[in-house]
C-alpha atoms as a PDB file:
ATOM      1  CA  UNK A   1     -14.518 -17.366  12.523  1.00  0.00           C
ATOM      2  CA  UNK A   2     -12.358 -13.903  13.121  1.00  0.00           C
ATOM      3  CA  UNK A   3     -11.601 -12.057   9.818  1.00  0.00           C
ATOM      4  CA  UNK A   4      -7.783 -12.800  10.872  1.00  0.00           C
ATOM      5  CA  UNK A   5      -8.502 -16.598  11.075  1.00  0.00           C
ATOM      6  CA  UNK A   6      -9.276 -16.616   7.458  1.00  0.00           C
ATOM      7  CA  UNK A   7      -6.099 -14.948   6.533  1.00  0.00           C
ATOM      8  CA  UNK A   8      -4.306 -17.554   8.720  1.00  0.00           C
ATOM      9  CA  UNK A   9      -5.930 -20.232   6.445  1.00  0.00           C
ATOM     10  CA  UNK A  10      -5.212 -18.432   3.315  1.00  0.00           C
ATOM     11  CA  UNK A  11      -1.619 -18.103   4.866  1.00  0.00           C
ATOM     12  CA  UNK A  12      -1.349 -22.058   5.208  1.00  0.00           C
ATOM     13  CA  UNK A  13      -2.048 -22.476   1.591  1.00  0.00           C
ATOM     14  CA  UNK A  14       0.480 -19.376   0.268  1.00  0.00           C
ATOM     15  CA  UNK A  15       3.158 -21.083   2.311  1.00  0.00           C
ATOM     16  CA  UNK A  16       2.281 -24.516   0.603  1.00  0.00           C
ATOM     17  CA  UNK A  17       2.780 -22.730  -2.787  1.00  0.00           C
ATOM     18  CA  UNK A  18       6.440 -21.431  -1.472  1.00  0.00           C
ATOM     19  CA  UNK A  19       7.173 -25.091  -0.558  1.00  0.00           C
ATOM     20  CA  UNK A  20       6.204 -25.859  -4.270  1.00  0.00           C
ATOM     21  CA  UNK A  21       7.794 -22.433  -5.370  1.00  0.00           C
ATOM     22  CA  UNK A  22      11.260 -23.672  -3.860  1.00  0.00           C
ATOM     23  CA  UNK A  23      10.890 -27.063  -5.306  1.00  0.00           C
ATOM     24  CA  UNK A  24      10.650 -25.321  -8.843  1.00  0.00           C
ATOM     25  CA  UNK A  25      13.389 -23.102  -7.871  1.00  0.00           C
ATOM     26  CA  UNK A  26      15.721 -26.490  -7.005  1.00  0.00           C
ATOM     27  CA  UNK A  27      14.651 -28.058 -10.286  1.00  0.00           C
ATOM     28  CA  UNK A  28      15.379 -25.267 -12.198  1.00  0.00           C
ATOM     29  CA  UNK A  29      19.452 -24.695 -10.704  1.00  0.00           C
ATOM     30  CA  UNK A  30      19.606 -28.443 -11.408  1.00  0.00           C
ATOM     31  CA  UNK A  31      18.354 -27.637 -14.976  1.00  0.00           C
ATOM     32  CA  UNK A  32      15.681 -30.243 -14.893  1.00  0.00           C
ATOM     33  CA  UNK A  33      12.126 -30.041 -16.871  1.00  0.00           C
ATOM     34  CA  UNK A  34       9.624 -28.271 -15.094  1.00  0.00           C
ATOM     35  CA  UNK A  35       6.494 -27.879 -17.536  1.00  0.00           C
ATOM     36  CA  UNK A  36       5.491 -24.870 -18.572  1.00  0.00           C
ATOM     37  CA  UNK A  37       2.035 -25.253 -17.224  1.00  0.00           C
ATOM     38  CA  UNK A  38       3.284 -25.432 -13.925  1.00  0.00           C
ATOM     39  CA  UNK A  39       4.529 -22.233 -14.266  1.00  0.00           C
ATOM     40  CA  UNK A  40       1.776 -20.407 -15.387  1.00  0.00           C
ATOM     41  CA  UNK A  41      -0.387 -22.075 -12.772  1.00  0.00           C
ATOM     42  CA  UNK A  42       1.985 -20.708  -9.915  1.00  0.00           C
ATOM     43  CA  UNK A  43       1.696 -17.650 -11.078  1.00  0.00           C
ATOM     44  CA  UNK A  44      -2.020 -17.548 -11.717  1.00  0.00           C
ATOM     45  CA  UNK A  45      -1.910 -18.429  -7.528  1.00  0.00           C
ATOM     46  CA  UNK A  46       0.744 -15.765  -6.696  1.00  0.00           C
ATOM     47  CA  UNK A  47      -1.046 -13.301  -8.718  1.00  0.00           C
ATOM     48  CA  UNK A  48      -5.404 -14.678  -8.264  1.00  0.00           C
ATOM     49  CA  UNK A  49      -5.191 -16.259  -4.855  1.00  0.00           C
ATOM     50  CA  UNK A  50      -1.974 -14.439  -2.773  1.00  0.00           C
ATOM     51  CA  UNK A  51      -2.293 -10.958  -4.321  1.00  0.00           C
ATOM     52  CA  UNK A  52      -5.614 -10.436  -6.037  1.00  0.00           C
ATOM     53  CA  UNK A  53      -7.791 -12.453  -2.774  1.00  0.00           C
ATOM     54  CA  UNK A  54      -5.269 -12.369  -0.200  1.00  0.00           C
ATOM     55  CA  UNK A  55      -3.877  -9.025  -0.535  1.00  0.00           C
ATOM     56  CA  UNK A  56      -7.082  -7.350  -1.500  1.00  0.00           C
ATOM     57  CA  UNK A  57      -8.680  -8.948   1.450  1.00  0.00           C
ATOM     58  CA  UNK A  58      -5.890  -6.565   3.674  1.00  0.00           C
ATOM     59  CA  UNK A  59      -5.500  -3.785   1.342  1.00  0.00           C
ATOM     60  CA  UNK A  60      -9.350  -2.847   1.040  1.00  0.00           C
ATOM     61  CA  UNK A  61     -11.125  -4.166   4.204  1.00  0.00           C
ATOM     62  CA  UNK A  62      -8.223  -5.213   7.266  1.00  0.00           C
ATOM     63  CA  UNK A  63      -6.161  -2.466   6.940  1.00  0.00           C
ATOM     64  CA  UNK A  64      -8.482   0.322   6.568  1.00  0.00           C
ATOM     65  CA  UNK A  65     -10.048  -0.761   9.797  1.00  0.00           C
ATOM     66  CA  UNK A  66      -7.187  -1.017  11.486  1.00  0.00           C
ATOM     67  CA  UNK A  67      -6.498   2.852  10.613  1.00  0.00           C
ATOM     68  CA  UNK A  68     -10.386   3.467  11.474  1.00  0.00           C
ATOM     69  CA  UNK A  69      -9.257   1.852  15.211  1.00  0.00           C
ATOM     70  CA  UNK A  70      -6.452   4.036  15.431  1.00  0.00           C
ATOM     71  CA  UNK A  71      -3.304   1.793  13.852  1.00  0.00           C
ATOM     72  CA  UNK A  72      -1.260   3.914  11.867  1.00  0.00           C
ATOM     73  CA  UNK A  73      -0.449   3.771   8.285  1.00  0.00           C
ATOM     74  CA  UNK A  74       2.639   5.394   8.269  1.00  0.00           C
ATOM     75  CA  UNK A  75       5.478   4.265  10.719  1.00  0.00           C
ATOM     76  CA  UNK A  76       3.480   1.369  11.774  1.00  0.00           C
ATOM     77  CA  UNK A  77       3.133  -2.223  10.745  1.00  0.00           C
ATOM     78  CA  UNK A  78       0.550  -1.154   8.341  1.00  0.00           C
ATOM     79  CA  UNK A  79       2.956   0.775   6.422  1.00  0.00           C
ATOM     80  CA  UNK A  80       5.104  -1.932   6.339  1.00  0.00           C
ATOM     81  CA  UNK A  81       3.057  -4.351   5.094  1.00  0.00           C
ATOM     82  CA  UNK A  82       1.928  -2.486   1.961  1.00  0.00           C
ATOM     83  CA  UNK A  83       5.808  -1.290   1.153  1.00  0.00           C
ATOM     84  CA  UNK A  84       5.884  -5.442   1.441  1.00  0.00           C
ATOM     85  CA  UNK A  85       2.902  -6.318  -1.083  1.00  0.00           C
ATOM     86  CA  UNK A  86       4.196  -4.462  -3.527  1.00  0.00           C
ATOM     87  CA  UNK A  87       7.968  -5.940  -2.778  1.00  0.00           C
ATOM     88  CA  UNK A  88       5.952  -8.827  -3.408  1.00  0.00           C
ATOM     89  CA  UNK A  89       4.435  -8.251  -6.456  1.00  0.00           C
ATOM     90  CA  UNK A  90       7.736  -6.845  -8.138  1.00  0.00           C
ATOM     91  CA  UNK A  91       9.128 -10.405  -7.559  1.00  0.00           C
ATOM     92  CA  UNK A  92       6.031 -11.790  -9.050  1.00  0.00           C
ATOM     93  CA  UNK A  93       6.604  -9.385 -12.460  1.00  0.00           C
ATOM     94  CA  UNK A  94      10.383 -10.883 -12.640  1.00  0.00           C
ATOM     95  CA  UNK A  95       9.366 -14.844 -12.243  1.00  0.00           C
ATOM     96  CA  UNK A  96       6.229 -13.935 -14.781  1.00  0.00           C
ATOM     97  CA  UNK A  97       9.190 -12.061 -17.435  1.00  0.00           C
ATOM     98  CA  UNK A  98      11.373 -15.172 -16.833  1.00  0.00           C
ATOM     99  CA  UNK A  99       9.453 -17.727 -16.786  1.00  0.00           C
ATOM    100  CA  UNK A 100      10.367 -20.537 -19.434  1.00  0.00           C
ATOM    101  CA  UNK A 101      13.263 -18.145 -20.697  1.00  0.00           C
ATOM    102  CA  UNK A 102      15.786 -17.174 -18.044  1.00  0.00           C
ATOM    103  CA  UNK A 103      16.140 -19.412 -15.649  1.00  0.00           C
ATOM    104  CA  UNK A 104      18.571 -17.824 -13.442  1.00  0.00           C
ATOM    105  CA  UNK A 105      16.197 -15.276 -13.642  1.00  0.00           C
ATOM    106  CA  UNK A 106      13.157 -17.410 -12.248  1.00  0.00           C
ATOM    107  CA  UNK A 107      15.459 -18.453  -9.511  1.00  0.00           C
ATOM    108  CA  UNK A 108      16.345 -15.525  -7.909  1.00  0.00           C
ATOM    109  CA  UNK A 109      12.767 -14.001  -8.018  1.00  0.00           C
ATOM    110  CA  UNK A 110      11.479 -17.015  -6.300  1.00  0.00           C
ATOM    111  CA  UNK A 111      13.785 -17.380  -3.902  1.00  0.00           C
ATOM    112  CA  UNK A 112      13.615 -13.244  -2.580  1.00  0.00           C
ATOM    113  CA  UNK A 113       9.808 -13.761  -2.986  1.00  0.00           C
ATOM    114  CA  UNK A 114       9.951 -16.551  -0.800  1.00  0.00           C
ATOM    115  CA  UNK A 115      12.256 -15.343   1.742  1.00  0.00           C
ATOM    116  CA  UNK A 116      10.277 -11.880   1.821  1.00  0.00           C
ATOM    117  CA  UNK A 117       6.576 -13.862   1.686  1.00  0.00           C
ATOM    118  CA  UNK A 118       8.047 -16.120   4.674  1.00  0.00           C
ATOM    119  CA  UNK A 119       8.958 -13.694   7.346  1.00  0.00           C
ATOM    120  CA  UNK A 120       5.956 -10.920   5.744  1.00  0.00           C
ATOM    121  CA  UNK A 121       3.410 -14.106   6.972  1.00  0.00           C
ATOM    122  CA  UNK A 122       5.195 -14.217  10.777  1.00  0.00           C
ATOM    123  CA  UNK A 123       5.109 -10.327  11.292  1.00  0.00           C
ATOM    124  CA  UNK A 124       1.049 -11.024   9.850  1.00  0.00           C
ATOM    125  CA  UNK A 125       0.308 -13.970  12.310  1.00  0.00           C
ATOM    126  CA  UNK A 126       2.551 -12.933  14.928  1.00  0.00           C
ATOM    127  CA  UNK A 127       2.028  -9.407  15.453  1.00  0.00           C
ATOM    128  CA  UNK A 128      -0.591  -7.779  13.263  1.00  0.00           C
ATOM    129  CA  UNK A 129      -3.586  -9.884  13.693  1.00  0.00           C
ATOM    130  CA  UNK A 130      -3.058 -10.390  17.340  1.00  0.00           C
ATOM    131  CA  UNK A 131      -3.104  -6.717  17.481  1.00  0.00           C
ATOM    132  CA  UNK A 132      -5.958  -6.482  15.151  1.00  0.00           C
ATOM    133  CA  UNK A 133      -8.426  -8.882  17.306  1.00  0.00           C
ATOM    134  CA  UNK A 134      -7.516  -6.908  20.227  1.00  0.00           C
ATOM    135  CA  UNK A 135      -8.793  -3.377  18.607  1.00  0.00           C
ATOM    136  CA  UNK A 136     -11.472  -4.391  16.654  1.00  0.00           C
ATOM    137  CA  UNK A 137     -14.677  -4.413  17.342  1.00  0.00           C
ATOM    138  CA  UNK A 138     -16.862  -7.712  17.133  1.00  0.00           C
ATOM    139  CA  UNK A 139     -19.300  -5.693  14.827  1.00  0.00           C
ATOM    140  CA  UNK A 140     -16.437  -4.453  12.247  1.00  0.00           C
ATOM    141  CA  UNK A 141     -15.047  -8.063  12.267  1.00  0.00           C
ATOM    142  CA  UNK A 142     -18.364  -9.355  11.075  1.00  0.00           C
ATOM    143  CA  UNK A 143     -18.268  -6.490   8.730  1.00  0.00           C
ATOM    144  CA  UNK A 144     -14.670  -7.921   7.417  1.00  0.00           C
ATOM    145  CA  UNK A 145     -16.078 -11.016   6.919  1.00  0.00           C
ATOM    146  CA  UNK A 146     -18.695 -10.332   5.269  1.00  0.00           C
ATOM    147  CA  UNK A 147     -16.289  -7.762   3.255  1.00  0.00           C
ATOM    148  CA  UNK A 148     -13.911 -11.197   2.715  1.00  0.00           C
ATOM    149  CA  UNK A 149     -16.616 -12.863   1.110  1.00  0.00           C
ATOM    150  CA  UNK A 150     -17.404 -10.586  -1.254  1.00  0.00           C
ATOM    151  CA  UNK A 151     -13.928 -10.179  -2.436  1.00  0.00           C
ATOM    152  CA  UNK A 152     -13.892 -13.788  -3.114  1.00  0.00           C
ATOM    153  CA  UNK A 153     -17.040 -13.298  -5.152  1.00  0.00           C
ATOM    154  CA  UNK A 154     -17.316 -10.524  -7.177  1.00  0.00           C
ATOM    155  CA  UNK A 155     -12.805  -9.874  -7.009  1.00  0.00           C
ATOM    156  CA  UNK A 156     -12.032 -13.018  -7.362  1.00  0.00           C
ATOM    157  CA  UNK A 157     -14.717 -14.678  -8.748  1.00  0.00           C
ATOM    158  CA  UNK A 158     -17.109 -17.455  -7.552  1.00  0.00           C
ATOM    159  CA  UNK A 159     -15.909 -20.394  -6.993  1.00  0.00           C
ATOM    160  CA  UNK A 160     -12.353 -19.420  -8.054  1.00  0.00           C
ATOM    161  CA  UNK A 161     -11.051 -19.972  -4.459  1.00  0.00           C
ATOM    162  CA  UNK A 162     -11.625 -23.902  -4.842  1.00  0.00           C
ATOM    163  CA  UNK A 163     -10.019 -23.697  -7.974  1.00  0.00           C
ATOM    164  CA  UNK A 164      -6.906 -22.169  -6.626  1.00  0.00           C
ATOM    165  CA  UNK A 165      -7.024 -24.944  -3.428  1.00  0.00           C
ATOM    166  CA  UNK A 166      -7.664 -27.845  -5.944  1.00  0.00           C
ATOM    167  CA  UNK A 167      -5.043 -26.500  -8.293  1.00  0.00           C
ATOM    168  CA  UNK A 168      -2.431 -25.947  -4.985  1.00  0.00           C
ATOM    169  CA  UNK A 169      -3.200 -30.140  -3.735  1.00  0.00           C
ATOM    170  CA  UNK A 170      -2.387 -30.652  -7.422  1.00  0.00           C
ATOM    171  CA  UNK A 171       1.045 -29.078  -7.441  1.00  0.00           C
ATOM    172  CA  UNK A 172       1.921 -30.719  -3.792  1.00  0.00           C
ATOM    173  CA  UNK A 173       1.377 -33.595  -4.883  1.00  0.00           C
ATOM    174  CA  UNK A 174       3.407 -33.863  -8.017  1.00  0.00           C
ATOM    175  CA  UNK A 175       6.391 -31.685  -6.589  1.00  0.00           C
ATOM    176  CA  UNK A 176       5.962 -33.122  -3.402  1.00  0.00           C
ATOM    177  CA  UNK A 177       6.294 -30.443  -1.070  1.00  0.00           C
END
């Protein structure tokens, strides 16, 4: 498997979680219950799985070999992608502050981190890693990957990324998104 299929997996699941993510976000205008656990378990995912795994996965190993292959950083889609993450991860500091005290709050975090993870996930599987298997080398991919797997190891820590997919099939189900 190519470095950039594994993101494309890990993509699958983050969009599940902004399925679940708007669900909340419906609940909440409709001022319905949403327990509090919930809550901190999306944002355990949005901060272990999408930012710490998923984002660390580009930040430290994809993008820095896409610069090493001659992608730029600045002016280029690599650029864009960081200014994006952290984007991201403002949005992520809002819904944490909010959560179980402002609703309104909540909302419109979640909703401009979805729309902003949603079309940041296209540009990713559309245009960056199509570019990225075309300039790198078969040898740095298995480099990434091996790269990928440590993240998830000694970053995230082992076993954590079952936890996070066990946790997401959990929240599906009971929002049913």
């Amino acid at each position: 498997m190519r470095p950039t299929d594994d993101l494309k997996n890990e993509h699958d699941a983050v969009l599940v979680m902004l399925s679940i993510l708007a669900k909340v976000a419906e609940r909440l205008e409709q001022k319905a219950v949403v327990p509090q656990e919930h809550s901190g378990q999306m944002l355990d995912f949005l901060r272990g799985f999408v930012d710490k795994c998923h984002h660390g996965k580009e930040e430290t190993s994809l993008f820095p070999a896409l610069q090493a292959a001659g992608i730029p950083k600045e002016g280029g889609p690599i650029g864009v992608m960081l200014a994006e993450h952290e984007t991201g991860r403002g949005f992520v500091r809002q819904m944490a502050a909010a959560a179980g005290k402002d609703g309104k709050v909540f909302v419109r975090a979640a909703r401009d981190y979805i729309a902003l993870l949603t079309q940041h996930i296209a540009k990713e599987n559309d245009v960056l890693f199509p570019m990225a298997d075309k300039v790198l080398s078969a040898e740095t991919q298995a480099r990434l990957e091996r790269e990928f797997e440590e993240i998830e190891e000694k970053v995230v820590g082992a076993g954590k990324h079952e936890q996070y997919h066990t946790m997401l099939r959990a929240l599906k189900s009971f929002y049913d998104a």
